[in-house]
C-alpha atoms as a PDB file:
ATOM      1  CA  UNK A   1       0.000   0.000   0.000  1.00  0.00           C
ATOM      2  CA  UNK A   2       1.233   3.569  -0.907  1.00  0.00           C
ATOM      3  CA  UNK A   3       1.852   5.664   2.424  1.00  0.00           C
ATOM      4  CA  UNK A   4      -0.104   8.929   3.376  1.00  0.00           C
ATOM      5  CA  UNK A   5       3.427  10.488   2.914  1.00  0.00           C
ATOM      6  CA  UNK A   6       2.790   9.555  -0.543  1.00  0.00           C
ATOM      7  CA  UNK A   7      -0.255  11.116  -0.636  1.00  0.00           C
ATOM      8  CA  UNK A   8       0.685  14.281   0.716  1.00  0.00           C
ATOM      9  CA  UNK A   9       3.287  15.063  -1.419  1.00  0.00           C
ATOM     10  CA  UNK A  10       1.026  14.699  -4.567  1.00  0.00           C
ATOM     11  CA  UNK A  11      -1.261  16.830  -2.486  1.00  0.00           C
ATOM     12  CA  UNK A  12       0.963  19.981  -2.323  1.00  0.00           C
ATOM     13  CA  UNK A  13       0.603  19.879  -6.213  1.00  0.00           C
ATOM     14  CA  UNK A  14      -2.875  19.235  -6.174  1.00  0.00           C
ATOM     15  CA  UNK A  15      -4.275  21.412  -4.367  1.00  0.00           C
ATOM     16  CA  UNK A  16      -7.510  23.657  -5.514  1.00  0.00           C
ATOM     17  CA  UNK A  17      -8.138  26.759  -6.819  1.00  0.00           C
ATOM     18  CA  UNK A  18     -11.041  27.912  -5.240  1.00  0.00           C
ATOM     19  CA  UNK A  19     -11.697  31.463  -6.309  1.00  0.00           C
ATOM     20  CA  UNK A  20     -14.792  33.496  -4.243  1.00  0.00           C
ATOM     21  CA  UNK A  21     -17.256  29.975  -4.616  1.00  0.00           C
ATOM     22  CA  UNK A  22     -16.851  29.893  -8.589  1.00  0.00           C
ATOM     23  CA  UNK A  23     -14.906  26.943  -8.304  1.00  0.00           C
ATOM     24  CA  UNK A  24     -14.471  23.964  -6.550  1.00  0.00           C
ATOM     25  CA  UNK A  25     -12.913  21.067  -7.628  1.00  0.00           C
ATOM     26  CA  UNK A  26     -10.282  22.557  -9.912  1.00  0.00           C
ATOM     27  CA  UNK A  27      -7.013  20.591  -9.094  1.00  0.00           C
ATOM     28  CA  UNK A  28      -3.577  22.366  -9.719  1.00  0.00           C
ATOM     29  CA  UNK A  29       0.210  21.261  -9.757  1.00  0.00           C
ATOM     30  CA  UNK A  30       2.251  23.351  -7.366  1.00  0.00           C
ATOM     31  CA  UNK A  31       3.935  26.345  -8.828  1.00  0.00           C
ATOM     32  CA  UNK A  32       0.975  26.171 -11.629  1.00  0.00           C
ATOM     33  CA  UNK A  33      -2.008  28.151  -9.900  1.00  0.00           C
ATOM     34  CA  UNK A  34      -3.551  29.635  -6.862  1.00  0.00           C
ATOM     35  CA  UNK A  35      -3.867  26.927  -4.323  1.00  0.00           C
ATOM     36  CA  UNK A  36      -6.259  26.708  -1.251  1.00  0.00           C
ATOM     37  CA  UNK A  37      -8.667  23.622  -0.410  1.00  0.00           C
ATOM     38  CA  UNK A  38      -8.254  19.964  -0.970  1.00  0.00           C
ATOM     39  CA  UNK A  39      -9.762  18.856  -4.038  1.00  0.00           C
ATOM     40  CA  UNK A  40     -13.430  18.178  -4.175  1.00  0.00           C
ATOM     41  CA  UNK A  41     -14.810  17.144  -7.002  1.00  0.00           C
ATOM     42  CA  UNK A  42     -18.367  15.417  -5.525  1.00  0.00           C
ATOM     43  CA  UNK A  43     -21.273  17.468  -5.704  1.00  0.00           C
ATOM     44  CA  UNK A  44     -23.119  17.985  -2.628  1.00  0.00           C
ATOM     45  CA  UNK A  45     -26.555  16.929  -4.325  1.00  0.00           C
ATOM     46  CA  UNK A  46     -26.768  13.459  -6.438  1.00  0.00           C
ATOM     47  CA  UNK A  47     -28.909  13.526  -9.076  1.00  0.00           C
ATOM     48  CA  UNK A  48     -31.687  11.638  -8.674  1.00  0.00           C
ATOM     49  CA  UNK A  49     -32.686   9.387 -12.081  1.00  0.00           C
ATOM     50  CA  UNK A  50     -36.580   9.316 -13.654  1.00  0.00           C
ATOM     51  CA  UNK A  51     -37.108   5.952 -12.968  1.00  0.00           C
ATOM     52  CA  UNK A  52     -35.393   5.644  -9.988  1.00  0.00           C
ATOM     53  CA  UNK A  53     -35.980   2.927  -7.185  1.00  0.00           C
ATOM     54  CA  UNK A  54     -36.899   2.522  -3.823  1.00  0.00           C
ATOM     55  CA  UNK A  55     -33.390   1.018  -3.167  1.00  0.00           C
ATOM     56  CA  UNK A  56     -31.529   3.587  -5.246  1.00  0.00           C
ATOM     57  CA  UNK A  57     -33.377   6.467  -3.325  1.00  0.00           C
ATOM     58  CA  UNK A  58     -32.159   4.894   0.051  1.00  0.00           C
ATOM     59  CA  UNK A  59     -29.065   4.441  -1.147  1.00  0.00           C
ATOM     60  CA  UNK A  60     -28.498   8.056  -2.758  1.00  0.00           C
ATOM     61  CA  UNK A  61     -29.932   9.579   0.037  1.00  0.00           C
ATOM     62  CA  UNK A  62     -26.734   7.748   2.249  1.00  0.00           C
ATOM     63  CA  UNK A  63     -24.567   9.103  -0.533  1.00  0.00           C
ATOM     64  CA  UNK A  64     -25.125  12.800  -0.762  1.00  0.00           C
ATOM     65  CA  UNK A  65     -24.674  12.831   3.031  1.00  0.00           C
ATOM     66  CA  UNK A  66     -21.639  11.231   2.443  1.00  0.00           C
ATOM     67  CA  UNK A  67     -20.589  13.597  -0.169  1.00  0.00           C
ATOM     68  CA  UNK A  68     -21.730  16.281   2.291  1.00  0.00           C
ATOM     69  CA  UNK A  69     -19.559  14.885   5.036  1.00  0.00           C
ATOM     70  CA  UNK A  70     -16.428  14.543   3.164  1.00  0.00           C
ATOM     71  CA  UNK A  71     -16.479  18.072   1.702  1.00  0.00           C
ATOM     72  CA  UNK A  72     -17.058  18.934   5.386  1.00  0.00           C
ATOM     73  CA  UNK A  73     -13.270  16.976   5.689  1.00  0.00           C
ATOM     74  CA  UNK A  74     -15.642  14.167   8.243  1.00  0.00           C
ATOM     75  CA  UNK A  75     -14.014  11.459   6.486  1.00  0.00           C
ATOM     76  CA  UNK A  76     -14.742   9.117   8.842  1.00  0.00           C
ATOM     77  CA  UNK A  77     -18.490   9.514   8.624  1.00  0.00           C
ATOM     78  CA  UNK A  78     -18.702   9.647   5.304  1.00  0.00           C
ATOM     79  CA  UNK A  79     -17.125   6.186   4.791  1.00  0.00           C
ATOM     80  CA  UNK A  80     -19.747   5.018   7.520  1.00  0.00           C
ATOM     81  CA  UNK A  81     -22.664   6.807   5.227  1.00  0.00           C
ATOM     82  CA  UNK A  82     -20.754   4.788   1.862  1.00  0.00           C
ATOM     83  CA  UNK A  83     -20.671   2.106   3.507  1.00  0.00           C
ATOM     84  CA  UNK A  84     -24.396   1.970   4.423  1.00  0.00           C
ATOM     85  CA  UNK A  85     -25.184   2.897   0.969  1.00  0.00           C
ATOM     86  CA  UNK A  86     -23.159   0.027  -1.111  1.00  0.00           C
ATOM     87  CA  UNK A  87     -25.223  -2.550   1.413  1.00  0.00           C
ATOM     88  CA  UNK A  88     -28.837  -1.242   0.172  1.00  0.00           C
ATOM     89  CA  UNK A  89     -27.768  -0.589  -3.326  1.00  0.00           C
ATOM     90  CA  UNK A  90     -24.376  -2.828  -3.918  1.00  0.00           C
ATOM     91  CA  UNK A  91     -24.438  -1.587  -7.780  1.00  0.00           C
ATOM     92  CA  UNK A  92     -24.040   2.133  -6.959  1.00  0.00           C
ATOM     93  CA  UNK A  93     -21.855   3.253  -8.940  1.00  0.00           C
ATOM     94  CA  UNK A  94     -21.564   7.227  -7.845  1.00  0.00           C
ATOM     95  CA  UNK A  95     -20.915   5.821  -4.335  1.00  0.00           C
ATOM     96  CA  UNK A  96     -17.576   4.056  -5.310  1.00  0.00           C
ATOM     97  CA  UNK A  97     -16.333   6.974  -7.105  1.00  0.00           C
ATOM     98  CA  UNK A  98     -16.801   9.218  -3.965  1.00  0.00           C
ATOM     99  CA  UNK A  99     -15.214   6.205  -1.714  1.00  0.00           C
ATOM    100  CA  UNK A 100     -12.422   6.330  -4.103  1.00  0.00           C
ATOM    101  CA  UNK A 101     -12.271  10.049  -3.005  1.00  0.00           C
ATOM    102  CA  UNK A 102     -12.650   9.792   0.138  1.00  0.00           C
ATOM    103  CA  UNK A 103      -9.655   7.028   0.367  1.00  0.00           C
ATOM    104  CA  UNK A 104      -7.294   8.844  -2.019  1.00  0.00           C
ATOM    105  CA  UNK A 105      -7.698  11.524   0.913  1.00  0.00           C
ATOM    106  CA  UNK A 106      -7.163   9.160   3.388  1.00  0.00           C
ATOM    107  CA  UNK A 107      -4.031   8.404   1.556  1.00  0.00           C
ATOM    108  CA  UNK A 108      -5.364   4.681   1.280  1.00  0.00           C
ATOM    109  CA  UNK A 109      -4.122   4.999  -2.128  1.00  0.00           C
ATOM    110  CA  UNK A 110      -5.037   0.878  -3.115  1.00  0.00           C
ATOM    111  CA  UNK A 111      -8.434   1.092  -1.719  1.00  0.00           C
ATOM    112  CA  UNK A 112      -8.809   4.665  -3.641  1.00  0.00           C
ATOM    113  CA  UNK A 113      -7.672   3.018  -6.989  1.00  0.00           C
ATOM    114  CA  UNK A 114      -9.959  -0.295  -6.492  1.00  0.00           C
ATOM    115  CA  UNK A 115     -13.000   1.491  -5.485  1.00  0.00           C
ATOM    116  CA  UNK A 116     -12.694   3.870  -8.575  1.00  0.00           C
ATOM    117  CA  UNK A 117     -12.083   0.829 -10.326  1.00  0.00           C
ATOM    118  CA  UNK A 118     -15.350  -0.736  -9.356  1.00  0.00           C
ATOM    119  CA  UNK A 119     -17.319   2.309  -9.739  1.00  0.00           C
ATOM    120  CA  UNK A 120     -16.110   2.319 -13.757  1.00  0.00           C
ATOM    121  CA  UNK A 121     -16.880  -1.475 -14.576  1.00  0.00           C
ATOM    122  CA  UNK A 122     -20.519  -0.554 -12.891  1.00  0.00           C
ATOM    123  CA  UNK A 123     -20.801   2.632 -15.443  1.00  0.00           C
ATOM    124  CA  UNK A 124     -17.608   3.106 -17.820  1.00  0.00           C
ATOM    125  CA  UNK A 125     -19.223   6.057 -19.401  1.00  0.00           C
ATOM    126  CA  UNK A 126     -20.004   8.255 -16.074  1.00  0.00           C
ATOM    127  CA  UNK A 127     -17.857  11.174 -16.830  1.00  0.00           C
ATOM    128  CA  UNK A 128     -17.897  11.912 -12.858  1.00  0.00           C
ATOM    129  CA  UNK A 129     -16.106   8.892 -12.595  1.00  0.00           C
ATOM    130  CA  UNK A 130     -13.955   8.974 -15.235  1.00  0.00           C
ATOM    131  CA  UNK A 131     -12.964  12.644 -14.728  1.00  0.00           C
ATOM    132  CA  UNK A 132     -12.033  11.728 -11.150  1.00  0.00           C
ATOM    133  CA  UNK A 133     -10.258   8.451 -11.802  1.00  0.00           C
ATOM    134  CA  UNK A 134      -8.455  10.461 -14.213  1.00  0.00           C
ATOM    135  CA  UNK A 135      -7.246  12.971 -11.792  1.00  0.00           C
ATOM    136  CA  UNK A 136      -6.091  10.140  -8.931  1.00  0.00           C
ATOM    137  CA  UNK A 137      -3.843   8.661 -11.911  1.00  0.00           C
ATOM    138  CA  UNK A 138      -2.151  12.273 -12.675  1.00  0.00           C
ATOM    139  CA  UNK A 139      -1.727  12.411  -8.971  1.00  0.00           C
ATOM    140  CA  UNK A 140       0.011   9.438  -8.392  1.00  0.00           C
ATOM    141  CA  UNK A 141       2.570   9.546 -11.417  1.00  0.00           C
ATOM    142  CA  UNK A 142       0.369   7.967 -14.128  1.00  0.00           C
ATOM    143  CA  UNK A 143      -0.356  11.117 -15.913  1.00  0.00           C
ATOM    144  CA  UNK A 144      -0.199  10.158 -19.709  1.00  0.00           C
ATOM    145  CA  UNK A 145      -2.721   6.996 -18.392  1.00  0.00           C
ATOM    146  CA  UNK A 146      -5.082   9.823 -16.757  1.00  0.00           C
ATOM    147  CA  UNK A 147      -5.567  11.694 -20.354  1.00  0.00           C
ATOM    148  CA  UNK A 148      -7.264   9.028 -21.602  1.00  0.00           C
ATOM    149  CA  UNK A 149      -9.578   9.329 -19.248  1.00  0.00           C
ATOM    150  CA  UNK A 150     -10.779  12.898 -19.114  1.00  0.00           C
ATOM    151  CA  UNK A 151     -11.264  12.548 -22.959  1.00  0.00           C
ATOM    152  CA  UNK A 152     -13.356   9.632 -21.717  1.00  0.00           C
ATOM    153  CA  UNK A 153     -14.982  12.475 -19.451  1.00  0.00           C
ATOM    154  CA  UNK A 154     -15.690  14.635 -22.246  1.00  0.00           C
ATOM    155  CA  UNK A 155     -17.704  11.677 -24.829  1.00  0.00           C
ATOM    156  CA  UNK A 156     -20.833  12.536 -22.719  1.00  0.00           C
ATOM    157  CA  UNK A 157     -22.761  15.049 -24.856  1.00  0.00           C
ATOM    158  CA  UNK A 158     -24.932  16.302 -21.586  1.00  0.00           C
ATOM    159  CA  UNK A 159     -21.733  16.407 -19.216  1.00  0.00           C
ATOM    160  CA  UNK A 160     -22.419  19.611 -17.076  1.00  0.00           C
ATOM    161  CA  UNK A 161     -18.635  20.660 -16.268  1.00  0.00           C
ATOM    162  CA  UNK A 162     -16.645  19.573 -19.629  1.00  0.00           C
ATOM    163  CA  UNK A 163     -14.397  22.360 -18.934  1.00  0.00           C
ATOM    164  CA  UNK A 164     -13.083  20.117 -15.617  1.00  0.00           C
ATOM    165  CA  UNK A 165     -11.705  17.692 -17.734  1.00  0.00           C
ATOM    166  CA  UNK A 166     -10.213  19.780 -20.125  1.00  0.00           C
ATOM    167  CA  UNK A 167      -8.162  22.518 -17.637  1.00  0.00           C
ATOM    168  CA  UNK A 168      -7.059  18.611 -15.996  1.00  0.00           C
ATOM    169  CA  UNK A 169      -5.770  17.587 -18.996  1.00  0.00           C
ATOM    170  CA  UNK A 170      -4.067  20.512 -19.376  1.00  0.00           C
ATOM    171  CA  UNK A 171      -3.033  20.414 -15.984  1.00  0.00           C
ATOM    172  CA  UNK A 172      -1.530  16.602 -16.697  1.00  0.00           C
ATOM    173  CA  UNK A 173       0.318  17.803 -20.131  1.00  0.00           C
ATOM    174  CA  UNK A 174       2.225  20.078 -17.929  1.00  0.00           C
ATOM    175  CA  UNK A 175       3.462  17.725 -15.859  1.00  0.00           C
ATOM    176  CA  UNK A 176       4.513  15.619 -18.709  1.00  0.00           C
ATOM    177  CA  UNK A 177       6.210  18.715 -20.314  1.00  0.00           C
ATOM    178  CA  UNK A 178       4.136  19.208 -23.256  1.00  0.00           C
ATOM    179  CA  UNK A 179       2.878  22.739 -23.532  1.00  0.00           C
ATOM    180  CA  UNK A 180       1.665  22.439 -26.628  1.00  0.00           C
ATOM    181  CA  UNK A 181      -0.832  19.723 -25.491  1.00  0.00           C
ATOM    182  CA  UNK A 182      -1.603  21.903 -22.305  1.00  0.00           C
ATOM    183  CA  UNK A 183      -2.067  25.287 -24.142  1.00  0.00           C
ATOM    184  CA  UNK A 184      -4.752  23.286 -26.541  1.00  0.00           C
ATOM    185  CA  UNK A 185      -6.738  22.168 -23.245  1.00  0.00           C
ATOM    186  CA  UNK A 186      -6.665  25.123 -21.646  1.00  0.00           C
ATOM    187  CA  UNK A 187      -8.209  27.065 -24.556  1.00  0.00           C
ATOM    188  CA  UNK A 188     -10.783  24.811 -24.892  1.00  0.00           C
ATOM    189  CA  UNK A 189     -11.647  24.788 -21.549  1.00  0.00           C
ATOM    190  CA  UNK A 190     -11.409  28.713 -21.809  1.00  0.00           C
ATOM    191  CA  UNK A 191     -14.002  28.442 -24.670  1.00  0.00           C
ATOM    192  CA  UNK A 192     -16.516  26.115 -23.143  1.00  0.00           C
ATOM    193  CA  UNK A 193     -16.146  28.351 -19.449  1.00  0.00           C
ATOM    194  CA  UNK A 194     -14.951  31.732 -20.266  1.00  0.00           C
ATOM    195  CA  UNK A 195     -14.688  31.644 -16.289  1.00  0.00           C
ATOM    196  CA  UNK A 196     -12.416  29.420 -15.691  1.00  0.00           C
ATOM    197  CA  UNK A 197      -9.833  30.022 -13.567  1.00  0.00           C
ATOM    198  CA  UNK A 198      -7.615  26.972 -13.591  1.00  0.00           C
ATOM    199  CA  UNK A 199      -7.773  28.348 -17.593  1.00  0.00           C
ATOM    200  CA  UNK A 200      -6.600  31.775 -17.156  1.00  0.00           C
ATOM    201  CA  UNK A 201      -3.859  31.490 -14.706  1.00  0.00           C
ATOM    202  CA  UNK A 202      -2.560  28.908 -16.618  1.00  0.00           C
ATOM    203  CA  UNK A 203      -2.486  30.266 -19.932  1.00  0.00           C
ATOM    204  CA  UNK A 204      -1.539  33.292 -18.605  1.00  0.00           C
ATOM    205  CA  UNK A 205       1.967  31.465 -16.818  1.00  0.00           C
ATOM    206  CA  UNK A 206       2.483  29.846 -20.228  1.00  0.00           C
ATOM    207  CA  UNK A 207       2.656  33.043 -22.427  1.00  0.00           C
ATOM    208  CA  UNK A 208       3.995  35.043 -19.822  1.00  0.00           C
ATOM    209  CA  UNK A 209       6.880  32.644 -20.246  1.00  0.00           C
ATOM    210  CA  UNK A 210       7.035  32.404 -24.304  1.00  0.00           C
ATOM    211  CA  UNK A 211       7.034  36.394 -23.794  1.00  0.00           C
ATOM    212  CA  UNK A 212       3.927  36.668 -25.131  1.00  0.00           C
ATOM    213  CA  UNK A 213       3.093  39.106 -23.311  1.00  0.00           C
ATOM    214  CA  UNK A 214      -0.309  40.657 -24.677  1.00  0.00           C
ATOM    215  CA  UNK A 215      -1.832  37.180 -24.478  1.00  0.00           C
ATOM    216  CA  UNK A 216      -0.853  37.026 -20.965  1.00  0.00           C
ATOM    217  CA  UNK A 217      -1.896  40.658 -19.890  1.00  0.00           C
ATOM    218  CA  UNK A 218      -5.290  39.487 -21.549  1.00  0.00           C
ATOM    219  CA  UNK A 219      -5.665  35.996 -19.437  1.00  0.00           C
ATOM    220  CA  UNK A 220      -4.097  37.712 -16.094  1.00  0.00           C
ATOM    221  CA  UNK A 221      -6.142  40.725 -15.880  1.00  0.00           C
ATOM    222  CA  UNK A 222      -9.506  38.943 -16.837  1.00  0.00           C
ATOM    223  CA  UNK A 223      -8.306  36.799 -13.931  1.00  0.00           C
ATOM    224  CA  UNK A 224      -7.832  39.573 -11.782  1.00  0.00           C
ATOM    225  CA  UNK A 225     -11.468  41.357 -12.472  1.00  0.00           C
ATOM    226  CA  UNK A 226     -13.614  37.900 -12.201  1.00  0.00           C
ATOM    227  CA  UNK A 227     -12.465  36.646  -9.270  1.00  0.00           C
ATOM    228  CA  UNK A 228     -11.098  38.779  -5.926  1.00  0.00           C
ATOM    229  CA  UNK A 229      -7.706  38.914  -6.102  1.00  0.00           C
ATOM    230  CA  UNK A 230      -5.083  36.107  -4.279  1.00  0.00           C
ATOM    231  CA  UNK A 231      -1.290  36.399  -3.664  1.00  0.00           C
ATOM    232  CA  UNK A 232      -0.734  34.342  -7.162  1.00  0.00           C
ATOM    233  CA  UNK A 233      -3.795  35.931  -9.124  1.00  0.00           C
ATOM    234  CA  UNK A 234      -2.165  39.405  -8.311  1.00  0.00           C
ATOM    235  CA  UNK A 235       1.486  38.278  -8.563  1.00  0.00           C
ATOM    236  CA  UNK A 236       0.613  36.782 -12.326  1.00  0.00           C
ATOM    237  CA  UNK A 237      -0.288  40.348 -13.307  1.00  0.00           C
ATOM    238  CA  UNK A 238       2.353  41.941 -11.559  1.00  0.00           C
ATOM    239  CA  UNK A 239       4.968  40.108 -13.574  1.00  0.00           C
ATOM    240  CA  UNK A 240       2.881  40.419 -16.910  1.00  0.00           C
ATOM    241  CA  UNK A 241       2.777  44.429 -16.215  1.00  0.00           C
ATOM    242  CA  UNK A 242       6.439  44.248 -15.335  1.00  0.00           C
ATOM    243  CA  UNK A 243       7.769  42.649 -18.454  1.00  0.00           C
ATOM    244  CA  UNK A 244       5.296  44.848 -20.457  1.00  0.00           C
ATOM    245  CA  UNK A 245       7.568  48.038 -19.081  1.00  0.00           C
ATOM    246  CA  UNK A 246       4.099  48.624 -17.722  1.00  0.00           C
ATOM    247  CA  UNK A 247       5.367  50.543 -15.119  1.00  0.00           C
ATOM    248  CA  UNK A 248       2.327  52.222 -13.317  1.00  0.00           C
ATOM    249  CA  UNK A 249       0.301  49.426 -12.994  1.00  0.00           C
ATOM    250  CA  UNK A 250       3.459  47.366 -11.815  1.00  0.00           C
ATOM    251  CA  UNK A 251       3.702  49.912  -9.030  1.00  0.00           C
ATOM    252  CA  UNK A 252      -0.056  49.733  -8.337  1.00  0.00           C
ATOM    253  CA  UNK A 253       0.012  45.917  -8.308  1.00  0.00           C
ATOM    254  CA  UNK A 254       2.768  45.932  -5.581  1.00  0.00           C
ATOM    255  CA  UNK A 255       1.287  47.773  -3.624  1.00  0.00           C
ATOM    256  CA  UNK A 256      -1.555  45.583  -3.658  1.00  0.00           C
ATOM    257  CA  UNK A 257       0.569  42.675  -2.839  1.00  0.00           C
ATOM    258  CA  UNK A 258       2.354  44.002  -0.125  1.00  0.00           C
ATOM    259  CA  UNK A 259      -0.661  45.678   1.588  1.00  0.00           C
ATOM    260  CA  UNK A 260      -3.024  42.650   1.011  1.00  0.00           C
ATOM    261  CA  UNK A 261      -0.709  39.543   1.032  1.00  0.00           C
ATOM    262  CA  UNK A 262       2.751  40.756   3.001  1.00  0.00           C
ATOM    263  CA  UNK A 263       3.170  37.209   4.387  1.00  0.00           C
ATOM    264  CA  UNK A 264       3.102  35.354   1.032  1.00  0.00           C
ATOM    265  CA  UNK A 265       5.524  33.609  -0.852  1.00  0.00           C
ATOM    266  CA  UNK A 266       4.937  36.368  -3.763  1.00  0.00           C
ATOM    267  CA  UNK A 267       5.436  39.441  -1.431  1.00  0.00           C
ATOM    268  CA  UNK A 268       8.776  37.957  -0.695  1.00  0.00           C
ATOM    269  CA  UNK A 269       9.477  37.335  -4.595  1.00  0.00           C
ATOM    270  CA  UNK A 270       8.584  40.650  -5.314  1.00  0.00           C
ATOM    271  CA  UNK A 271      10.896  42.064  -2.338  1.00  0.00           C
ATOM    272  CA  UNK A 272      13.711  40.243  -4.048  1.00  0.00           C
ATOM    273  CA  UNK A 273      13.254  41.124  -7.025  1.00  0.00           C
ATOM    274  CA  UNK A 274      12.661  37.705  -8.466  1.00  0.00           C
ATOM    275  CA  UNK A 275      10.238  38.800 -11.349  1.00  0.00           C
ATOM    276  CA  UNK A 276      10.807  35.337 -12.653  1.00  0.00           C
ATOM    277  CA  UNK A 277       9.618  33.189  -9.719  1.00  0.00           C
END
């Protein structure tokens, strides 16, 4: 079995960019994008199907208050409430995805994988499932494995958050060191959520470093006016201003930084004159 140390290292990278409450669930490599909460991808209410029965209902009403519980960081609960509903309804597939969760957090890395497993021989299309499984692969070293499935994600027509599985795969490319592949996901997750934020801070890093730099002033200041403004969000633009010779709004984004985030990581970049970090 993988250790929780394991676990925790992948963590530092995937961490989430949660900006105001536009989005939750958007995992990040470290050095890549704002980081704050622990990624949760499991929606607090479970859809409930048409023709649904009296055993699914039971069990899907143990599984959003599992999914409630573990976004509430109660892990322990909500593998009692999972537990309860795989007994009534032992083909659930929604409720091994969110064990899968729940044990990747737990750093139970082999029950994680299996249960994901499980839930995607039950329902190989979900693109839930596949999105997620996807992201537990790029977190534990499999990245060029996890692409696969977030295209998977995306062959659902009436998918609700395509743009998750795009900015992941983009996410993933990175990791592998292919840009190219990266920049294409991003856009496309741009294009499908013009508010995406794992989107805009990345795109904006990426032609901030090919010295693009009107394509990044573009993707770090419509950053900066849809969501309130982080250490990283604000440190992004800073840079962007400074390599434009954009010297007034360097000055005012300083300020900013040092005034709203002085104990960052970026306020002490910016004191040291590290415009490249």
């Amino acid at each position: 079995m993988r250790s929780t140390t394991t676990l925790r290292r992948a963590g530092r990278w995937a961490a989430a960019l949660v900006l105001g409450t536009a989005l939750a669930g958007c995992a990040t490599p470290e050095g890549t994008t704002p980081a704050s909460s622990a990624n949760k991808e499991v929606a607090t209410v479970i859809p409930q199907a048409a023709n649904e029965t009296e055993q699914r209902r039971r069990a899907r009403i143990r599984l959003e208050l599992a999914a409630n519980y573990y976004q509430q960081g109660n892990f322990n609960v909500a593998l009692d409430e999972l537990r309860h509903a795989l007994e009534v309804d032992p083909g659930y597939a929604a409720a091994y995805g969110v064990l899968g969760l729940v044990y990747r957090d737990l750093g139970d890395l082999d029950r994680a994988e299996d249960s994901f497993q499980r839930g995607l021989q039950l329902a190989p299309g979900d693109p839930d499932l596949n999105n997620n499984y996807g992201w537990f692969l790029c977190q534990t070293g499999r990245e060029r494995k996890s692409i696969d499935y977030f295209l998977r994600a995306l062959k659902d027509p009436l998918y609700a958050t395509p743009a998750k599985p795009l900015h992941n795969a983009g996410l993933c490319s990175l990791r592998l060191g292919d840009e190219a592949a990266a920049e294409g996901y991003f856009q496309r997750a741009f294009q499908v959520d013009p508010a995406n934020a794992v989107a805009m801070f990345n795109l904006g890093e990426l032609y901030l470093k090919r010295r693009d730099f009107e394509r990044a002033h573009f993707y770090a200041q419509r950053l900066l006016t849809t969501y309130a403004p982080t250490a990283q969000t604000t440190w992004l633009a800073l840079r962007v201003a400074h390599a434009r010779g954009d010297r007034d709004t360097e000055a005012s984004l300083a300020a900013q930084l040092r005034r709203r985030f002085p104990t960052s990581p970026e306020a002490g970049l910016l004191a040291a004159g590290k415009f490249g970090g």
